[in-house]
N, C-alpha and C. Protein backbone atom coordinates (compact mmCIF):
# COMPACT_ATOMS: atom_id res chain seq x y z
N UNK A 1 -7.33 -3.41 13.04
CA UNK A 1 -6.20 -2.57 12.78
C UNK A 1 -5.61 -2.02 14.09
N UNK A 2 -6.68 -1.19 14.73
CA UNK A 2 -6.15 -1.01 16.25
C UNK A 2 -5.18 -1.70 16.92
N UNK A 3 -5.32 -3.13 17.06
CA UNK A 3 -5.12 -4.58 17.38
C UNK A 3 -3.81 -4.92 17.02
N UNK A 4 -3.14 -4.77 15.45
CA UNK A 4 -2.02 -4.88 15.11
C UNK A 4 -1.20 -3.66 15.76
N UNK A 5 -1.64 -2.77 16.01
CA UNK A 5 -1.10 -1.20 16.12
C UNK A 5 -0.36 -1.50 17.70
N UNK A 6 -1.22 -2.10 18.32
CA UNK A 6 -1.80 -2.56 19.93
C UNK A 6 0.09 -3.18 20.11
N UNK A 7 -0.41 -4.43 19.47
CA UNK A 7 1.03 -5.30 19.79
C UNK A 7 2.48 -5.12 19.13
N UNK A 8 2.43 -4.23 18.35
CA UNK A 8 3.43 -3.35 17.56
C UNK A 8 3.79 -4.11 16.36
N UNK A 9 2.56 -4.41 15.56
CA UNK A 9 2.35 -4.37 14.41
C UNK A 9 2.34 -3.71 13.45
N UNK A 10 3.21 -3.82 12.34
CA UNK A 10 3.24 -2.66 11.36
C UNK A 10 2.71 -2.73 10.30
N UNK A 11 1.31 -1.68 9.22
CA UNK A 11 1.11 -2.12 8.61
C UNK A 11 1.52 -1.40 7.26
N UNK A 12 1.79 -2.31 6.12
CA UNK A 12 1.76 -1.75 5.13
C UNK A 12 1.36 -1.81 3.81
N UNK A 13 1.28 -1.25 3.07
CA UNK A 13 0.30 -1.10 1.53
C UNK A 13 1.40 -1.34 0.25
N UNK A 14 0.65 -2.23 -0.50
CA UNK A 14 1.48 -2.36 -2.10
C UNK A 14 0.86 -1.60 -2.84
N UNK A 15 1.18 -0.59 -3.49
CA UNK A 15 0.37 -0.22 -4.27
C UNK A 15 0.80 0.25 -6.10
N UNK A 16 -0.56 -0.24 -7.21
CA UNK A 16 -0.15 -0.67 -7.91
C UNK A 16 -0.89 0.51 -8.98
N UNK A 17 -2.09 1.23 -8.22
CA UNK A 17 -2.35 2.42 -9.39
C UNK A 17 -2.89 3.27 -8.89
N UNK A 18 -3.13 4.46 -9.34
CA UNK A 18 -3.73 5.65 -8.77
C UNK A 18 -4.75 5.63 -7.91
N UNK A 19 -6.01 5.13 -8.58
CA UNK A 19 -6.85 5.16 -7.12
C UNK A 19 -6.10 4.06 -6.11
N UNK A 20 -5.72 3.16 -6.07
CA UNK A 20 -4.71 2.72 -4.41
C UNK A 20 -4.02 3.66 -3.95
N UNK A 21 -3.32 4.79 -4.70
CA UNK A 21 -2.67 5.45 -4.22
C UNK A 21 -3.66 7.03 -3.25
N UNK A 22 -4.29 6.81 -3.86
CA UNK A 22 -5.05 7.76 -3.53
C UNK A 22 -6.33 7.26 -2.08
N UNK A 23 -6.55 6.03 -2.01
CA UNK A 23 -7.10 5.51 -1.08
C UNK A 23 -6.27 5.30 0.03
N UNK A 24 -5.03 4.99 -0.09
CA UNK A 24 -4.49 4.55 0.56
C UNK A 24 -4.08 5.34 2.54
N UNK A 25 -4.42 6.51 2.36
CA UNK A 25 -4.25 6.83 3.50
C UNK A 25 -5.67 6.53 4.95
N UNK A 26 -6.91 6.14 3.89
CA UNK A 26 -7.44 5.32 4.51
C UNK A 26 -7.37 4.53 5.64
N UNK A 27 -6.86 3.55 5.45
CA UNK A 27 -5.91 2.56 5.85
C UNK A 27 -4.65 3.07 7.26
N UNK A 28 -4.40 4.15 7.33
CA UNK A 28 -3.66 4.67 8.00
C UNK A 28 -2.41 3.53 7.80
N UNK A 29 -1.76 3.40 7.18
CA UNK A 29 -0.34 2.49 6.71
C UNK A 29 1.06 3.43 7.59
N UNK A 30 1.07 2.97 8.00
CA UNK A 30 3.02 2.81 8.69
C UNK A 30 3.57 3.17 7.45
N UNK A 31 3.46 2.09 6.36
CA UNK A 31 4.62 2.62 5.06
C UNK A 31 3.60 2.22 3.98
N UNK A 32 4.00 2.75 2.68
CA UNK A 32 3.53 2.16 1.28
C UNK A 32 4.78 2.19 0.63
N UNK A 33 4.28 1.29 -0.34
CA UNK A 33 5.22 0.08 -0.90
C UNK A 33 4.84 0.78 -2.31
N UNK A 34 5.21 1.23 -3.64
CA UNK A 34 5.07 1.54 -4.66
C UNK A 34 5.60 0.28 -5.80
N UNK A 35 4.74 -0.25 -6.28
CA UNK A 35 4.86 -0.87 -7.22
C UNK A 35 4.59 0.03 -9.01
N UNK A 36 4.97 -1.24 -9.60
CA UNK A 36 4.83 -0.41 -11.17
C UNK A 36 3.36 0.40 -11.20
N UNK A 37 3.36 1.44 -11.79
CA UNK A 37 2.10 2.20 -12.18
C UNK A 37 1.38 1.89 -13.04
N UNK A 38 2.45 1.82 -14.26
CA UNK A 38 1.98 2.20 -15.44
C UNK A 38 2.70 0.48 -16.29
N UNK A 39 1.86 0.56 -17.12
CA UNK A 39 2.53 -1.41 -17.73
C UNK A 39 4.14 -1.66 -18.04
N UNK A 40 4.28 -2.83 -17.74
CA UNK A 40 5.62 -2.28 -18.22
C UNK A 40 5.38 -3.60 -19.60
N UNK A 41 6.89 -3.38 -20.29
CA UNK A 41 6.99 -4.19 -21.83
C UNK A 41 7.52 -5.49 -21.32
N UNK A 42 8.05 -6.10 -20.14
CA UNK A 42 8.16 -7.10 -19.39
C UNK A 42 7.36 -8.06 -19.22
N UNK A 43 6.70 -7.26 -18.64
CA UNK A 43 5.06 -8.22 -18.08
C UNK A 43 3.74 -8.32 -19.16
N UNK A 44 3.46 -9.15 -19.51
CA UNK A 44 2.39 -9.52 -20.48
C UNK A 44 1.63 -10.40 -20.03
């Protein structure tokens, strides 16, 4: 991670439910990306 940071690498997180969201600073992420939370009637 350092390494990407190093050569001006940016990193970032998809995230798709609460605990990701909640882990996610972990990771120290540049940005997060919010995907659907909760199901949608679309996707099956």
């Amino acid at each position: 991670m350092l390494t990407m940071k190093y050569v001006g690498l940016k990193l970032g997180l998809s995230i798709h439910d609460h605990t990701e969201l909640e882990t996610a600073p972990v990771a120290e992420p540049e940005y997060v990306a919010l995907g659907p939370v909760y199901p949608t009637a679309s996707r099956r």
